[in-house]
Each structure stands twice: as structure tokens, then as C-alpha cells.
PDB file of N, CA and C in Angstrom:
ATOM      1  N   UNK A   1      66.530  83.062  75.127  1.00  0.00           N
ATOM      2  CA  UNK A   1      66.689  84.500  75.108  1.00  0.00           C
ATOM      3  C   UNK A   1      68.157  84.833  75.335  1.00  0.00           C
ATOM      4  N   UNK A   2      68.810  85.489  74.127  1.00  0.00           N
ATOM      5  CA  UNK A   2      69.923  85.584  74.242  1.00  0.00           C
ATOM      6  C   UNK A   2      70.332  87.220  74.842  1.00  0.00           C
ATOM      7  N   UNK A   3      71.458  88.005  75.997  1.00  0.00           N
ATOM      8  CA  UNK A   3      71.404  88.620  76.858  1.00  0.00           C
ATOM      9  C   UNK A   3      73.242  89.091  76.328  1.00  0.00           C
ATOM     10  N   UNK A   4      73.474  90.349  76.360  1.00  0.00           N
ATOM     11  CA  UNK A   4      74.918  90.693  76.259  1.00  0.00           C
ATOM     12  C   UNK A   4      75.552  90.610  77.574  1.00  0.00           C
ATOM     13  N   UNK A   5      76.389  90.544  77.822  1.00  0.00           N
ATOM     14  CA  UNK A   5      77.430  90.203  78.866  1.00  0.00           C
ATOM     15  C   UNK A   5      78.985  90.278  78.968  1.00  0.00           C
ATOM     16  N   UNK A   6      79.361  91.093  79.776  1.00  0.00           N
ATOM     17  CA  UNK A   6      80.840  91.432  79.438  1.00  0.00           C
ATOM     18  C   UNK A   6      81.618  90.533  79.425  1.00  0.00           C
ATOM     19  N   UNK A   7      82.597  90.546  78.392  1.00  0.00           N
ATOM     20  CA  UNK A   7      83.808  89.397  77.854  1.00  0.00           C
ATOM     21  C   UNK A   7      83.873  88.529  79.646  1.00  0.00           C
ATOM     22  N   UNK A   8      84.581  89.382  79.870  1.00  0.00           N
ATOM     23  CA  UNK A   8      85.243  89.111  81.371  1.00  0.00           C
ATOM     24  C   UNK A   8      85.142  89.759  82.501  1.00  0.00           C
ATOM     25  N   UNK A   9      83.726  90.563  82.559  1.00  0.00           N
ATOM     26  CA  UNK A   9      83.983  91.144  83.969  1.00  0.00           C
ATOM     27  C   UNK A   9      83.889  92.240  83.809  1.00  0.00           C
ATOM     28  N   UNK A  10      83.376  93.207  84.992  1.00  0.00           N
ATOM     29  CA  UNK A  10      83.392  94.565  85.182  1.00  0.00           C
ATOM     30  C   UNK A  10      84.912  95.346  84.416  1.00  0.00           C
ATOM     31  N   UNK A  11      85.842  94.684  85.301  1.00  0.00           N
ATOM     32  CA  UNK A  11      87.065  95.443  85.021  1.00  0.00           C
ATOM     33  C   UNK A  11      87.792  95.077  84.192  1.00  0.00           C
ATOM     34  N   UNK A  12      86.916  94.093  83.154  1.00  0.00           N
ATOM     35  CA  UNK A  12      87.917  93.755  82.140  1.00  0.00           C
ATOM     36  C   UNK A  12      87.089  94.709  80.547  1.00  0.00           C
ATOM     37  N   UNK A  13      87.655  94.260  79.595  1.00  0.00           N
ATOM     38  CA  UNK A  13      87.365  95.107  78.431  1.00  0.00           C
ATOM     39  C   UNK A  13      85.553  94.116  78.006  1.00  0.00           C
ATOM     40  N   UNK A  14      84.804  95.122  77.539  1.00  0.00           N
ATOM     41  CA  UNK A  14      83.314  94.259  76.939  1.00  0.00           C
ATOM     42  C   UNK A  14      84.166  93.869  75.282  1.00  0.00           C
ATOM     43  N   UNK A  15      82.796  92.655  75.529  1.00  0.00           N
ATOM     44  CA  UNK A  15      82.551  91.824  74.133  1.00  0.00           C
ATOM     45  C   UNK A  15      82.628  93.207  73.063  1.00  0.00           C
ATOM     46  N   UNK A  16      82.955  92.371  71.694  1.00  0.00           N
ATOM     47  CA  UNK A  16      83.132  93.019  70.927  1.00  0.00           C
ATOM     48  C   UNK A  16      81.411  92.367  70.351  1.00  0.00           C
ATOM     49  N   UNK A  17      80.886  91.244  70.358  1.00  0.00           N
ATOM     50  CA  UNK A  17      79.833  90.598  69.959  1.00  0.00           C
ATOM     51  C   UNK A  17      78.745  90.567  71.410  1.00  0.00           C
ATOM     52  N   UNK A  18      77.471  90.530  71.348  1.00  0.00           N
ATOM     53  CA  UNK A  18      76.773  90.069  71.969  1.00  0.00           C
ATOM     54  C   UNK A  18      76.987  87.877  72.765  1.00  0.00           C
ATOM     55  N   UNK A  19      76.988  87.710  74.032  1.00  0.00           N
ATOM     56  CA  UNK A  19      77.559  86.362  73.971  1.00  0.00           C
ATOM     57  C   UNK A  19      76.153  85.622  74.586  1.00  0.00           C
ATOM     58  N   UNK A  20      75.733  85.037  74.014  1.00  0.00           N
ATOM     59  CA  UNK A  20      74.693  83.704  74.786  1.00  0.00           C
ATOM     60  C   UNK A  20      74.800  83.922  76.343  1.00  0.00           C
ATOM     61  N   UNK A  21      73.518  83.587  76.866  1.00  0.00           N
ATOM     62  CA  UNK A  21      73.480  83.409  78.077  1.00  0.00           C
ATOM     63  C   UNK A  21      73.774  82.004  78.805  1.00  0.00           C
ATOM     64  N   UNK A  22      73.708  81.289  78.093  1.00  0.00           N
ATOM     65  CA  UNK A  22      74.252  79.733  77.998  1.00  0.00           C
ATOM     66  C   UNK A  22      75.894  79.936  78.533  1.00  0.00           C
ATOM     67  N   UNK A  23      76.718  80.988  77.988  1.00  0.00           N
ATOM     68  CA  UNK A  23      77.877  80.774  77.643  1.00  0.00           C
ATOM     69  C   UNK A  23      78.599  82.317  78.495  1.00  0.00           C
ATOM     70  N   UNK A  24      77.873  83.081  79.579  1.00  0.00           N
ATOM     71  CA  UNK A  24      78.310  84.196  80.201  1.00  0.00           C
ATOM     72  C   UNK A  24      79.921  83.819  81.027  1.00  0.00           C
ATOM     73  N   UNK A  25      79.518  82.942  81.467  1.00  0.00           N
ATOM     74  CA  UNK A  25      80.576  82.156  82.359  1.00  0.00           C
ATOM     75  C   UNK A  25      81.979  81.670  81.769  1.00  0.00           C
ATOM     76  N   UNK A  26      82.374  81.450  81.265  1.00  0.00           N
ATOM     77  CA  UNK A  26      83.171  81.145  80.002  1.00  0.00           C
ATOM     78  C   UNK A  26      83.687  82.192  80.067  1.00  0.00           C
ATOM     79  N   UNK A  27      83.905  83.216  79.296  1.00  0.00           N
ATOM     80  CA  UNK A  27      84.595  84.656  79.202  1.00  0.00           C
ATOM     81  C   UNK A  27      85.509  84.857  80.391  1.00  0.00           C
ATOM     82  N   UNK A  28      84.700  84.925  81.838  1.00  0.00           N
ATOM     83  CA  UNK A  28      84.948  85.040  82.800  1.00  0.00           C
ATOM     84  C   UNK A  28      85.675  83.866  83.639  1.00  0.00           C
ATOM     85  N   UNK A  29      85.768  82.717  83.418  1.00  0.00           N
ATOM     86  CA  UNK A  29      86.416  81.700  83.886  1.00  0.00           C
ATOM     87  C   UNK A  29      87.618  81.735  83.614  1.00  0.00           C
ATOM     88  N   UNK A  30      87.851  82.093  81.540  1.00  0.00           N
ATOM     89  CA  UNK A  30      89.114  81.920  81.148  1.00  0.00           C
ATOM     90  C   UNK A  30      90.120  83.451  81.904  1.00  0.00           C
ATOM     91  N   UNK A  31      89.314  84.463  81.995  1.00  0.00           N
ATOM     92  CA  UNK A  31      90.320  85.587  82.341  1.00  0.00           C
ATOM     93  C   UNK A  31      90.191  85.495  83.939  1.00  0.00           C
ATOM     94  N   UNK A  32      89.348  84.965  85.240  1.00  0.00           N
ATOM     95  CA  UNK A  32      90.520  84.343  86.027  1.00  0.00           C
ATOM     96  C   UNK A  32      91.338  83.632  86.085  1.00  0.00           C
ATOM     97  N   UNK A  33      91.538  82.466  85.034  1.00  0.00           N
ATOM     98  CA  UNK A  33      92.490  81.612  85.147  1.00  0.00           C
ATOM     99  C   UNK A  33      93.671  81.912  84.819  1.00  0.00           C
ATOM    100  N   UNK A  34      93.807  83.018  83.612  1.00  0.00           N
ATOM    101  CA  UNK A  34      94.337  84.045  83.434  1.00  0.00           C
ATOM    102  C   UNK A  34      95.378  84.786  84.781  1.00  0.00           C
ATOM    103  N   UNK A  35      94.603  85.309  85.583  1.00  0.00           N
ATOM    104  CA  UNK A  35      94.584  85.744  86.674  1.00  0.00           C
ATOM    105  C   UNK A  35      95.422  85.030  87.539  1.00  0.00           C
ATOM    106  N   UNK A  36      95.136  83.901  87.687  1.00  0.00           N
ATOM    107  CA  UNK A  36      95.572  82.924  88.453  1.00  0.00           C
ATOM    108  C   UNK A  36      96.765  82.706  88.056  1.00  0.00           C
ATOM    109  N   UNK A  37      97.046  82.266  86.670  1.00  0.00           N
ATOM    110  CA  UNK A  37      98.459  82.141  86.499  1.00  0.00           C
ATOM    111  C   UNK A  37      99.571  83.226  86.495  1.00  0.00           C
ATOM    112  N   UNK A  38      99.385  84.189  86.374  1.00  0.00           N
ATOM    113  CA  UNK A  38     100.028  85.587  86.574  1.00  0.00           C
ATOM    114  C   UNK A  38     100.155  85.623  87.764  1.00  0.00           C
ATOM    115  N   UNK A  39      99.398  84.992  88.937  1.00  0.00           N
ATOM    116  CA  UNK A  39      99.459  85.732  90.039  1.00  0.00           C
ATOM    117  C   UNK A  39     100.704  84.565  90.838  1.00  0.00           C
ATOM    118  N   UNK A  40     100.462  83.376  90.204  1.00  0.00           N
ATOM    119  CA  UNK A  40     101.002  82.214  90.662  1.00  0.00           C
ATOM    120  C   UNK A  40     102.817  83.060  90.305  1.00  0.00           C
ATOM    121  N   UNK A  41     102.759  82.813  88.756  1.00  0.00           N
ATOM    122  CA  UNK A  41     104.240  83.544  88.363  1.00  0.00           C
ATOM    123  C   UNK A  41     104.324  84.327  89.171  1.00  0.00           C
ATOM    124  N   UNK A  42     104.172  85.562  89.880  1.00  0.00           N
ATOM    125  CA  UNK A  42     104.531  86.640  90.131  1.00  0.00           C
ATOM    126  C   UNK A  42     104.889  86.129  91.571  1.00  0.00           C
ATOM    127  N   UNK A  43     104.072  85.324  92.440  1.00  0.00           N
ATOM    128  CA  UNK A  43     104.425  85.060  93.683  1.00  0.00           C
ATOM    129  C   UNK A  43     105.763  84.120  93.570  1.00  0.00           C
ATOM    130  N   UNK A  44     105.595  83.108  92.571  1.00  0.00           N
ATOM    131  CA  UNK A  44     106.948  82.067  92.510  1.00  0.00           C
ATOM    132  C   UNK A  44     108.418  82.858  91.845  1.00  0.00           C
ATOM    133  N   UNK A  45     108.283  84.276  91.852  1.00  0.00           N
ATOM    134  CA  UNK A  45     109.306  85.056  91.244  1.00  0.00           C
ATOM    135  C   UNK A  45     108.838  86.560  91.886  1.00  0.00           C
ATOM    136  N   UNK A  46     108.884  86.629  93.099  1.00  0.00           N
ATOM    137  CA  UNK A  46     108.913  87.810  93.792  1.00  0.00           C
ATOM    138  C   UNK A  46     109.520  89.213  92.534  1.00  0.00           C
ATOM    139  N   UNK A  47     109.032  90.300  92.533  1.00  0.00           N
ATOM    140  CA  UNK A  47     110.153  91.054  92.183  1.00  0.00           C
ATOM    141  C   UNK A  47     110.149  92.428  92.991  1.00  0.00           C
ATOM    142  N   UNK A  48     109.338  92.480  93.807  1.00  0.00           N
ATOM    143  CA  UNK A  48     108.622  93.828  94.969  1.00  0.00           C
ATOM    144  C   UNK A  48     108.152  93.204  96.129  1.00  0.00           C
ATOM    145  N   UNK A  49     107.781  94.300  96.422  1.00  0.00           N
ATOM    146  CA  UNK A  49     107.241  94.227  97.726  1.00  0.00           C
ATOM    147  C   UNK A  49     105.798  93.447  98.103  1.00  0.00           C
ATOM    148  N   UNK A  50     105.254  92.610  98.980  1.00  0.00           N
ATOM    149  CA  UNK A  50     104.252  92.056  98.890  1.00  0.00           C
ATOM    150  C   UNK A  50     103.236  93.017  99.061  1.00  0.00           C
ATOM    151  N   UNK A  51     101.875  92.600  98.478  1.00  0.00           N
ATOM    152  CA  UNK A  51     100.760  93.204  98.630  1.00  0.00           C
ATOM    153  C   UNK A  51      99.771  92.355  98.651  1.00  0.00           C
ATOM    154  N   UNK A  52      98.496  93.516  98.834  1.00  0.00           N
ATOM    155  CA  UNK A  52      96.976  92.944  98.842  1.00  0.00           C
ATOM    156  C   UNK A  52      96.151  92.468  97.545  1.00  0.00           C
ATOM    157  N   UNK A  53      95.731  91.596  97.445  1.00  0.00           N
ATOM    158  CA  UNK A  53      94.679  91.273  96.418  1.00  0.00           C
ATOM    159  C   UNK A  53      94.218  92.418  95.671  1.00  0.00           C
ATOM    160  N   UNK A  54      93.568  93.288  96.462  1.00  0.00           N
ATOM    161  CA  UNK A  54      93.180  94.749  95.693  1.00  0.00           C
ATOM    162  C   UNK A  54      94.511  95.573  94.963  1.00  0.00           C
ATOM    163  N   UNK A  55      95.232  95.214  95.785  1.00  0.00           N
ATOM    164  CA  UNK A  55      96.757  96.230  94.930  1.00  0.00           C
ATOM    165  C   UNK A  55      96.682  95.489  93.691  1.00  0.00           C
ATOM    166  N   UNK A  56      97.018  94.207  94.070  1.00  0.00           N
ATOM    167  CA  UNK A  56      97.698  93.128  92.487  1.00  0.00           C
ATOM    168  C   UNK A  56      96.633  93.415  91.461  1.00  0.00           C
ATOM    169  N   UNK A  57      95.109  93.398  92.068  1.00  0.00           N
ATOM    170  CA  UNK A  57      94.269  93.389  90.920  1.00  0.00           C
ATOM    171  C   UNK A  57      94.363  94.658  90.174  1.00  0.00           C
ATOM    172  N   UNK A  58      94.189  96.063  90.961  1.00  0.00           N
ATOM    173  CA  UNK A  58      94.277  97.081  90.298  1.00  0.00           C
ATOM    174  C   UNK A  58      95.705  97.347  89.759  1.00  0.00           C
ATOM    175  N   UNK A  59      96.751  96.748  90.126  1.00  0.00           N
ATOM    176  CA  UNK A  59      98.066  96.633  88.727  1.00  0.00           C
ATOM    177  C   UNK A  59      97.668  95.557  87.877  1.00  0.00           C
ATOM    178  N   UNK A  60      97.639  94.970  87.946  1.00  0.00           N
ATOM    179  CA  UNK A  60      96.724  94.072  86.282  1.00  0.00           C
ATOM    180  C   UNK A  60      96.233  95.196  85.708  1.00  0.00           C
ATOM    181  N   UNK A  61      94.997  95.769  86.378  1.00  0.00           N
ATOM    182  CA  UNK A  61      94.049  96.490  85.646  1.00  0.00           C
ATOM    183  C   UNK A  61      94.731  97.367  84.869  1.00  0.00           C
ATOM    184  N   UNK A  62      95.531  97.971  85.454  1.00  0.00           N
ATOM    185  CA  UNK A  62      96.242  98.979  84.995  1.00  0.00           C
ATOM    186  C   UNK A  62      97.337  99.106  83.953  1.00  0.00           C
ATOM    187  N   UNK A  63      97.783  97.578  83.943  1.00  0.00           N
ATOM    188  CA  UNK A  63      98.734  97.133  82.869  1.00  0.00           C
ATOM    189  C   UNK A  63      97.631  96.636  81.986  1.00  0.00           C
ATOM    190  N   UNK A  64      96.805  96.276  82.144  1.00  0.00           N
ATOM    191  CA  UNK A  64      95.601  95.903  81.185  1.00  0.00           C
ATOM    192  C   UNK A  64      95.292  97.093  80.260  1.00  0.00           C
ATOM    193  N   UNK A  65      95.300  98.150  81.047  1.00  0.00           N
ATOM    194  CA  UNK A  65      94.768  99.582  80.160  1.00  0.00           C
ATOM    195  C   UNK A  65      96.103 100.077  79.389  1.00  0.00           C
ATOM    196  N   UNK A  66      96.950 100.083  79.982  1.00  0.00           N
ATOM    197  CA  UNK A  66      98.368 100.486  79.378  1.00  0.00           C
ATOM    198  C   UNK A  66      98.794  99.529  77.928  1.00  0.00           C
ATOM    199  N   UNK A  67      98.330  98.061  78.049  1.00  0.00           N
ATOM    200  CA  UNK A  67      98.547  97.319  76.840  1.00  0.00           C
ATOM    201  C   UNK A  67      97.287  97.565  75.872  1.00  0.00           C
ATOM    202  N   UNK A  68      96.483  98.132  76.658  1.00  0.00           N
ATOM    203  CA  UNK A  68      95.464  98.037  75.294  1.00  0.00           C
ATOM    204  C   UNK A  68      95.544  99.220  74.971  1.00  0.00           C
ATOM    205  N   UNK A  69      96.093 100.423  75.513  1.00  0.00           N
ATOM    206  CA  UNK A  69      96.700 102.038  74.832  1.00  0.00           C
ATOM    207  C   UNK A  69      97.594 101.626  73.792  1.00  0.00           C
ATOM    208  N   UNK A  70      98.815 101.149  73.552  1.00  0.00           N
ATOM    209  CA  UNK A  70      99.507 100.442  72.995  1.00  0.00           C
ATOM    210  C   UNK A  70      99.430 100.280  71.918  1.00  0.00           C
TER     211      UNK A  70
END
């Protein structure tokens, strides 16, 4: 029984296709890793002030929406 499921997550953009339930995890693995490496760059190249997990995520998010206005 195949089940739709967002690309990557609440706060990321939905599938453009319906994705297997076999395969929900996937979507979501690659856009934390995603995550991860952005967050890695950004700490190994300071350019502000430090913050919280919730700050960094909701600036992603937000540069997320700004590139996909674009």
C-alpha cells in the first residue's frame, strides 16, 4: 500500500509525486544531511552571532522560501 509523504518534512517543500512507503525516509535523510552540512560550514566559518537550533533552522527555512520565490 503505497501512502504520500512529504519530500522532506513538515518544513520543507511536498513531493511533487506521490513516494512509496518503503522509501518515506530517504527524502528526509538526504535534506538533513543537507542540514548538517550547512550547519557544519556555517559553524567552521562563523559570520554572526551564535544561536539556537530553532534560530538556524527557521533561517534555513526562510532562505528556503526566499530561494524558492526566486
Amino acid at each position: 500500500m503505497n501512502q504520500r509523504h512529504p519530500s522532506a518534512g513538515e518544513h520543507r517543500k511536498s513531493a511533487a509525486a506521490p513516494i512509496p512507503t518503503s522509501e518515506p525516509e530517504k527524502p528526509q535523510r538526504l535534506q538533513d544531511k543537507a542540514d548538517i552540512a550547512e550547519a557544519r560550514a556555517r559553524e567552521a566559518s562563523p559570520t554572526g552571532a551564535a544561536m539556537s537550533h530553532e534560530e538556524f533552522m527557521a533561517q534555513l527555512e526562510e532562505e528556503d522560501r526566499r530561494e524558492a520565490a526566486s
